[in-house]
Each structure stands twice: as structure tokens, then as C-alpha cells.
PDB file of N, CA and C in Angstrom:
ATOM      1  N   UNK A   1     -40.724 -43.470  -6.707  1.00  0.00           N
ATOM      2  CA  UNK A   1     -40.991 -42.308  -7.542  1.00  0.00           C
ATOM      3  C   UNK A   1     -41.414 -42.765  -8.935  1.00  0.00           C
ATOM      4  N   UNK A   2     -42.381 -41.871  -9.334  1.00  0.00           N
ATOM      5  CA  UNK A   2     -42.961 -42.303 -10.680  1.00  0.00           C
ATOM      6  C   UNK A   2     -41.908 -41.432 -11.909  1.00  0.00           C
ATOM      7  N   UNK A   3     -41.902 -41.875 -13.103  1.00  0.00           N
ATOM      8  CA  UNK A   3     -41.335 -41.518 -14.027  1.00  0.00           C
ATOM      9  C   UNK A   3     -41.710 -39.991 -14.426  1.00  0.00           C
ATOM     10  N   UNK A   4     -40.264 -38.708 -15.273  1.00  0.00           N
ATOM     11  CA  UNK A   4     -40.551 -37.748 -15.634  1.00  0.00           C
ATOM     12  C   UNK A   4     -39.640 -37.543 -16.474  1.00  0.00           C
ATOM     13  N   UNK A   5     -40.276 -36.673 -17.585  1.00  0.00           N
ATOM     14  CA  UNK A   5     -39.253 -36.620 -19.136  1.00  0.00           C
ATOM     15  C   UNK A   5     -38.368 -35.416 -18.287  1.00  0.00           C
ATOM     16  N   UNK A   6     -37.091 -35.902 -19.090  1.00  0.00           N
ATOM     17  CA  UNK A   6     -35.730 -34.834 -18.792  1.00  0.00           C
ATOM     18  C   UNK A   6     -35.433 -34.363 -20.303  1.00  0.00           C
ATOM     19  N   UNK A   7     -35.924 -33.772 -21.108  1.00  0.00           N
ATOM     20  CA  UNK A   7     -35.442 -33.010 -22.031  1.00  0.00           C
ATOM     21  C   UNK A   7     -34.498 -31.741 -22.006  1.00  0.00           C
ATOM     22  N   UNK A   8     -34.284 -31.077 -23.217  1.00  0.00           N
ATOM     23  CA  UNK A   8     -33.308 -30.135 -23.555  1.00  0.00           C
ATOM     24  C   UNK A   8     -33.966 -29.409 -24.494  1.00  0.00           C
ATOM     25  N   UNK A   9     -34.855 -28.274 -24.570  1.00  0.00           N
ATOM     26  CA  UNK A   9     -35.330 -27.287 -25.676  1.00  0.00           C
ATOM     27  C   UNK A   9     -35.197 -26.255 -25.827  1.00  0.00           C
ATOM     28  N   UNK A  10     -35.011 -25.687 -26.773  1.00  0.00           N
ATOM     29  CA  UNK A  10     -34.948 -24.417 -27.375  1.00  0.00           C
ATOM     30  C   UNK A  10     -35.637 -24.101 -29.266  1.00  0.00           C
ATOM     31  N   UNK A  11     -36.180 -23.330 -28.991  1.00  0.00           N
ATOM     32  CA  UNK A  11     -36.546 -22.620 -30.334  1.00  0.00           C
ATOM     33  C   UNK A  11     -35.660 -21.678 -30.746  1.00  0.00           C
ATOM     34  N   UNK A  12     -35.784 -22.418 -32.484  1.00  0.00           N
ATOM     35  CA  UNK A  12     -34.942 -21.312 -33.286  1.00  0.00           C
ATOM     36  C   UNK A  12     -35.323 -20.214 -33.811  1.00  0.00           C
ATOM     37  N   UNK A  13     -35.245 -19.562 -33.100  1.00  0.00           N
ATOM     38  CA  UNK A  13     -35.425 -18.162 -33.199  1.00  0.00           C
ATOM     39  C   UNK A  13     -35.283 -17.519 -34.825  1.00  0.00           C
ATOM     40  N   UNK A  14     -35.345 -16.123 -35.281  1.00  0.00           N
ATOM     41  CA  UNK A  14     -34.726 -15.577 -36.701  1.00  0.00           C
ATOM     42  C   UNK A  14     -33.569 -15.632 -36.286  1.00  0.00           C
ATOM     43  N   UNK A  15     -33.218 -15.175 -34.758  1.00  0.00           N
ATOM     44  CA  UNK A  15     -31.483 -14.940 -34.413  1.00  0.00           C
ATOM     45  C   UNK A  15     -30.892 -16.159 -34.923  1.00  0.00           C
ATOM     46  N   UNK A  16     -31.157 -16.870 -34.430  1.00  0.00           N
ATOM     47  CA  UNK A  16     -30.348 -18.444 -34.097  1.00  0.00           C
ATOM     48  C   UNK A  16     -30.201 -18.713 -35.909  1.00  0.00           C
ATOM     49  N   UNK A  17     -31.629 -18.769 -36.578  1.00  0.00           N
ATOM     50  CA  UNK A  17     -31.505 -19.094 -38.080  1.00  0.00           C
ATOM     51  C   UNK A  17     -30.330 -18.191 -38.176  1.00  0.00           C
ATOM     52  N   UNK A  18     -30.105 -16.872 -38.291  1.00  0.00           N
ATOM     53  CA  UNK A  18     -29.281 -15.944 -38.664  1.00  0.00           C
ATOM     54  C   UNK A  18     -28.257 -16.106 -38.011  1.00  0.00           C
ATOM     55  N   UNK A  19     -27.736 -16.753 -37.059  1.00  0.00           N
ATOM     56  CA  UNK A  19     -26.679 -16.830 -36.513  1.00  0.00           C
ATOM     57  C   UNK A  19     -25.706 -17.973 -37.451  1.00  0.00           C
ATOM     58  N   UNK A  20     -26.851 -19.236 -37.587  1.00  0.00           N
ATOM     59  CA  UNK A  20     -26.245 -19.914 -38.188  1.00  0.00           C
ATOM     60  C   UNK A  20     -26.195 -19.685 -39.842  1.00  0.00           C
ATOM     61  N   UNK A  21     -26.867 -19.399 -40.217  1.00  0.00           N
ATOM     62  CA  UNK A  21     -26.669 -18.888 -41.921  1.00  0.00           C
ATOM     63  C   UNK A  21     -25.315 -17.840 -41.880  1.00  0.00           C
ATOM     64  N   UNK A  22     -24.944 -17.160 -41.139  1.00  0.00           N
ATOM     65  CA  UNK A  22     -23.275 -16.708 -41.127  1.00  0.00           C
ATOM     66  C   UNK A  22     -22.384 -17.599 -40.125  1.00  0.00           C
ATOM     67  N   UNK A  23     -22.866 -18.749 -40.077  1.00  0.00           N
ATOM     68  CA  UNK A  23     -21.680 -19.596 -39.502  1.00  0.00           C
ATOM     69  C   UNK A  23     -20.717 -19.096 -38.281  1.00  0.00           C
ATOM     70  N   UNK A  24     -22.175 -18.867 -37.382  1.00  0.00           N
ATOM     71  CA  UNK A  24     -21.080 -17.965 -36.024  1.00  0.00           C
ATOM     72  C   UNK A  24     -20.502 -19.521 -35.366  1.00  0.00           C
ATOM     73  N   UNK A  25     -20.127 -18.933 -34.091  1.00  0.00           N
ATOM     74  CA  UNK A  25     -19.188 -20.491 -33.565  1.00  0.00           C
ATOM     75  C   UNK A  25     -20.670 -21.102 -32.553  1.00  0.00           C
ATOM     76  N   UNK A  26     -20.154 -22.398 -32.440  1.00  0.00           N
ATOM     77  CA  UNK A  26     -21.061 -23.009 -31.074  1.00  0.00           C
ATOM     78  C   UNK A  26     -20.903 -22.128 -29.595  1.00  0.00           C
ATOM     79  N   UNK A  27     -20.211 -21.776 -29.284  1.00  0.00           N
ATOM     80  CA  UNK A  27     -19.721 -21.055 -28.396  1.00  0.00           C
ATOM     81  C   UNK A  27     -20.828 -19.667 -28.617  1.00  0.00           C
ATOM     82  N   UNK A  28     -20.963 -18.867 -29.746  1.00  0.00           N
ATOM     83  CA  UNK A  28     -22.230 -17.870 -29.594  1.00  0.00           C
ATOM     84  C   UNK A  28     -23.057 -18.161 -29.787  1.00  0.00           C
ATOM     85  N   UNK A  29     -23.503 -19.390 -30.741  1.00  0.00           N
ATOM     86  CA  UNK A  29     -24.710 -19.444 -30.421  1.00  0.00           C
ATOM     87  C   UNK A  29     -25.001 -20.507 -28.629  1.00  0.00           C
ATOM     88  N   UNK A  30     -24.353 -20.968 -27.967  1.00  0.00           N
ATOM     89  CA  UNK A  30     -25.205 -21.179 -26.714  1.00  0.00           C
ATOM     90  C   UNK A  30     -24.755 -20.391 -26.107  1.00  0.00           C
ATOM     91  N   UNK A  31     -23.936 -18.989 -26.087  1.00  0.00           N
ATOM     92  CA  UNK A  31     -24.520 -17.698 -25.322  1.00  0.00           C
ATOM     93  C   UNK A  31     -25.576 -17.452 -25.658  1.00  0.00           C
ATOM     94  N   UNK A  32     -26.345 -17.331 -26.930  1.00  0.00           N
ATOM     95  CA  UNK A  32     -27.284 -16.801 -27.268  1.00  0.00           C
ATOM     96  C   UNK A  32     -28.713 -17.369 -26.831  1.00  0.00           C
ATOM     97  N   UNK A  33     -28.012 -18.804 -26.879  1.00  0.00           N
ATOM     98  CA  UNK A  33     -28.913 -19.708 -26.727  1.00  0.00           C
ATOM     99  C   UNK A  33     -29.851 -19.605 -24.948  1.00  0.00           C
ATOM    100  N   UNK A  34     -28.287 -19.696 -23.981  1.00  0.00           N
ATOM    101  CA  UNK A  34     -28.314 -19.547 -22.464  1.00  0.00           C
ATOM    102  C   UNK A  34     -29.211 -18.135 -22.590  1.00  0.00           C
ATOM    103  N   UNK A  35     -28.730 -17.141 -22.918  1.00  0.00           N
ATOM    104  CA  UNK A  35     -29.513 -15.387 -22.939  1.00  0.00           C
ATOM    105  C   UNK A  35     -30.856 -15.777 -22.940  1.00  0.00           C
ATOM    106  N   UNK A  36     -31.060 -16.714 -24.018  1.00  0.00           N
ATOM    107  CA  UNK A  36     -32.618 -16.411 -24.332  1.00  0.00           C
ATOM    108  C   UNK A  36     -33.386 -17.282 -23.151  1.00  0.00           C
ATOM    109  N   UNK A  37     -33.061 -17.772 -22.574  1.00  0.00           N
ATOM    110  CA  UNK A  37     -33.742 -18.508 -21.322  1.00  0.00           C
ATOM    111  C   UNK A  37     -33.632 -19.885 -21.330  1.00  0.00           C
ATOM    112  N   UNK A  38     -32.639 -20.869 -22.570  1.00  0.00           N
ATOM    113  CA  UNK A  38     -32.519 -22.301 -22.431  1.00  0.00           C
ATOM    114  C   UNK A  38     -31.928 -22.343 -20.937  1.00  0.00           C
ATOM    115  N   UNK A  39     -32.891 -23.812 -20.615  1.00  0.00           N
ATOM    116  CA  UNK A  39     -32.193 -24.470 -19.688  1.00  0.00           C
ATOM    117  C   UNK A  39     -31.567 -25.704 -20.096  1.00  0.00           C
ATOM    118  N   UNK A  40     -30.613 -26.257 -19.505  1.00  0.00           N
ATOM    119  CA  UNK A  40     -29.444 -26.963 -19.828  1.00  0.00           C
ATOM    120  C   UNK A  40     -30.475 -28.385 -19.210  1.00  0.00           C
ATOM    121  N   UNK A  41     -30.041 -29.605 -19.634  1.00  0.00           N
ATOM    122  CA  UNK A  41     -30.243 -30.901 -18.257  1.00  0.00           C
ATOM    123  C   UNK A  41     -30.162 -30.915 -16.994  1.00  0.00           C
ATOM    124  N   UNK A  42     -28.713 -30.354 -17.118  1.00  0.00           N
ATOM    125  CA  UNK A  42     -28.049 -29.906 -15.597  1.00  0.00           C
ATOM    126  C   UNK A  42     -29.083 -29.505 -15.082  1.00  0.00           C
ATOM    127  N   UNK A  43     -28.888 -28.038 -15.085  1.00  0.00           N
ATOM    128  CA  UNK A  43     -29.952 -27.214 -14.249  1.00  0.00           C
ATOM    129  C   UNK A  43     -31.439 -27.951 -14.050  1.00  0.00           C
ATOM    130  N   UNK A  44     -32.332 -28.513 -15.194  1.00  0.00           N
ATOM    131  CA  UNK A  44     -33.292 -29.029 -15.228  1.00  0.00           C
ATOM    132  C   UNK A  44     -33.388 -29.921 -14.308  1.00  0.00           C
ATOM    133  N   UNK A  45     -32.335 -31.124 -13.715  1.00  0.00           N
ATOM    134  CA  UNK A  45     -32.607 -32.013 -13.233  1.00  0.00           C
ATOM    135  C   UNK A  45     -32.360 -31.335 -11.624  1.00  0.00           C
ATOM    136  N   UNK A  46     -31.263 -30.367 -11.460  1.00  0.00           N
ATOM    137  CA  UNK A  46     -30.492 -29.966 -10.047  1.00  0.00           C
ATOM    138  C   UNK A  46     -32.620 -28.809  -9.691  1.00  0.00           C
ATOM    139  N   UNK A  47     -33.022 -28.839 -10.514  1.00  0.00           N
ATOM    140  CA  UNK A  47     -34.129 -27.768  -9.978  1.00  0.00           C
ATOM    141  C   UNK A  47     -35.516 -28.916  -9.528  1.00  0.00           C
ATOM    142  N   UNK A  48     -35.295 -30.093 -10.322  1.00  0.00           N
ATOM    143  CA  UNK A  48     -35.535 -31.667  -9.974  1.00  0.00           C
ATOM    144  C   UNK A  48     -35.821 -31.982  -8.814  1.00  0.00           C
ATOM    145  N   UNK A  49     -34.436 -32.031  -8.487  1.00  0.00           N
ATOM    146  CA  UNK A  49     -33.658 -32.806  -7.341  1.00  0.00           C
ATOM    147  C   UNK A  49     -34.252 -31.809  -5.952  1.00  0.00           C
ATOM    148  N   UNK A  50     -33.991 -30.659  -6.282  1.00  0.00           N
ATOM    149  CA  UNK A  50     -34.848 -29.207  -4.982  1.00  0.00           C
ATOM    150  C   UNK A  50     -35.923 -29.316  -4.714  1.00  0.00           C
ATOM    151  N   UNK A  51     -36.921 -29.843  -5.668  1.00  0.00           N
ATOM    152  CA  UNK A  51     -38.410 -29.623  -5.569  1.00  0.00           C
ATOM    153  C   UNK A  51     -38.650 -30.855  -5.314  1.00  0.00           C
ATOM    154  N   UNK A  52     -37.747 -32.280  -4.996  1.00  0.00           N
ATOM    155  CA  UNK A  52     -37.778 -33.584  -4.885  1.00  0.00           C
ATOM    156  C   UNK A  52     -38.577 -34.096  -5.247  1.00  0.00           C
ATOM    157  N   UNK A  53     -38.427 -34.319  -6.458  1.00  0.00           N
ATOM    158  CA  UNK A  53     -39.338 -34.600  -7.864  1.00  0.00           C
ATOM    159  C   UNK A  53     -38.078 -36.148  -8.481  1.00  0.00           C
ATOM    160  N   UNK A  54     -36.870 -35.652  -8.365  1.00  0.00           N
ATOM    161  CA  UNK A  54     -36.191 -36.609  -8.302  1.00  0.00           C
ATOM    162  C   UNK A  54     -35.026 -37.134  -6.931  1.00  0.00           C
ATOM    163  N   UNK A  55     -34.059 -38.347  -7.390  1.00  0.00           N
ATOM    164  CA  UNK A  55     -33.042 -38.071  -6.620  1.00  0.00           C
ATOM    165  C   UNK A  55     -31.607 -37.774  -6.992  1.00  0.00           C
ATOM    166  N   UNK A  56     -30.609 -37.811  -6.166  1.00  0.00           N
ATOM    167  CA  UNK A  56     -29.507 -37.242  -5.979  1.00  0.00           C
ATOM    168  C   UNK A  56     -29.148 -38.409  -7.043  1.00  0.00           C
ATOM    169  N   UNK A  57     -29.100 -39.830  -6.824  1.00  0.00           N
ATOM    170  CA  UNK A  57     -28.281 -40.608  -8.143  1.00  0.00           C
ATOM    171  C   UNK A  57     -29.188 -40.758  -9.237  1.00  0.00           C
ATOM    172  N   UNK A  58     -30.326 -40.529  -9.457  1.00  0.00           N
ATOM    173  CA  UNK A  58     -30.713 -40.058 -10.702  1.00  0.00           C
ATOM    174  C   UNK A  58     -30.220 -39.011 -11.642  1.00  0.00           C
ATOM    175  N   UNK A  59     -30.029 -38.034 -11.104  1.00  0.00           N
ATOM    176  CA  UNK A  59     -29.391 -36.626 -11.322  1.00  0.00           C
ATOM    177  C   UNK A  59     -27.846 -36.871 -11.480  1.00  0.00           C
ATOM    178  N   UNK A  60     -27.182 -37.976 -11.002  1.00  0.00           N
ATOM    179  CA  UNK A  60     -25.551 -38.582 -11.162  1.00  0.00           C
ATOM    180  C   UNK A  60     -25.883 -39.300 -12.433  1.00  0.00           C
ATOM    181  N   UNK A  61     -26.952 -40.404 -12.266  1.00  0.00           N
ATOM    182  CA  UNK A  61     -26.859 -40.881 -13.512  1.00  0.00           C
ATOM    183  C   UNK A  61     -27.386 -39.836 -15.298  1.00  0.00           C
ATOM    184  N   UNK A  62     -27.692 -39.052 -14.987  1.00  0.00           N
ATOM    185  CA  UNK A  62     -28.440 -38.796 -16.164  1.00  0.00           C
ATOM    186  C   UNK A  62     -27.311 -37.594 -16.681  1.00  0.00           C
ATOM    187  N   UNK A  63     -26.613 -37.213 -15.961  1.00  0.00           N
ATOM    188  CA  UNK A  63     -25.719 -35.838 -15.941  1.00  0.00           C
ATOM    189  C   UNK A  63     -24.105 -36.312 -16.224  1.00  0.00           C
ATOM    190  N   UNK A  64     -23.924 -37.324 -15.749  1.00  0.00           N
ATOM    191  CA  UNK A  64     -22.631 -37.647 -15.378  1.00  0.00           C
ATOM    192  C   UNK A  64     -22.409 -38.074 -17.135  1.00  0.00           C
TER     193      UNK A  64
END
């Protein structure tokens, strides 16, 4: 298998700026974060691993 970037993105939204300029917790902002459609590594790599794009100990190593 040839190589593929595993990132983590999200844009900061006005919410997110505004979330954090009143100092909400980490905990709302990645509800807010999850709501708005972030995907996690996890998921990124397990949707990976389905479309067998990667494998099962790639997805151990990169997650674990």
C-alpha cells in the first residue's frame, strides 16, 4: 500500500472564536466541534480501514 495523510481538521468558526473568547470548557467546544461535522482520527482511519485504503495494524498503530 502506498502512503496517505491522516489528519484532524476543523475550522474556527465565529462560534468556536466566541466560544472561546468566554472561556467555555473543552468538553463544549468538541460538542460543538463533533455537531459541526469534525471528524476525529479514529473515525477517519476506521472509514480507512472499510474502504481498504488502509490496514487493521495501521489503524492500531496510529490510534492506539
Amino acid at each position: 500500500m502506498g502512503r496517505i495523510a491522516v489528519v484532524e481538521h476543523f475550522c474556527v468558526d465565529d462560534t468556536i472564536r466566541d466560544m472561546i473568547e468566554h472561556d467555555k470548557s473543552s468538553a463544549e467546544l468538541q460538542r460543538y466541534i463533533r455537531y459541526s461535522g469534525y471528524t476525529d482520527i479514529r473515525n477517519d482511519m476506521l472509514k480507512k480501514l472499510l474502504q481498504e485504503i488502509t490496514s487493521l495494524q495501521e489503524v492500531s498503530r496510529i490510534t492506539d
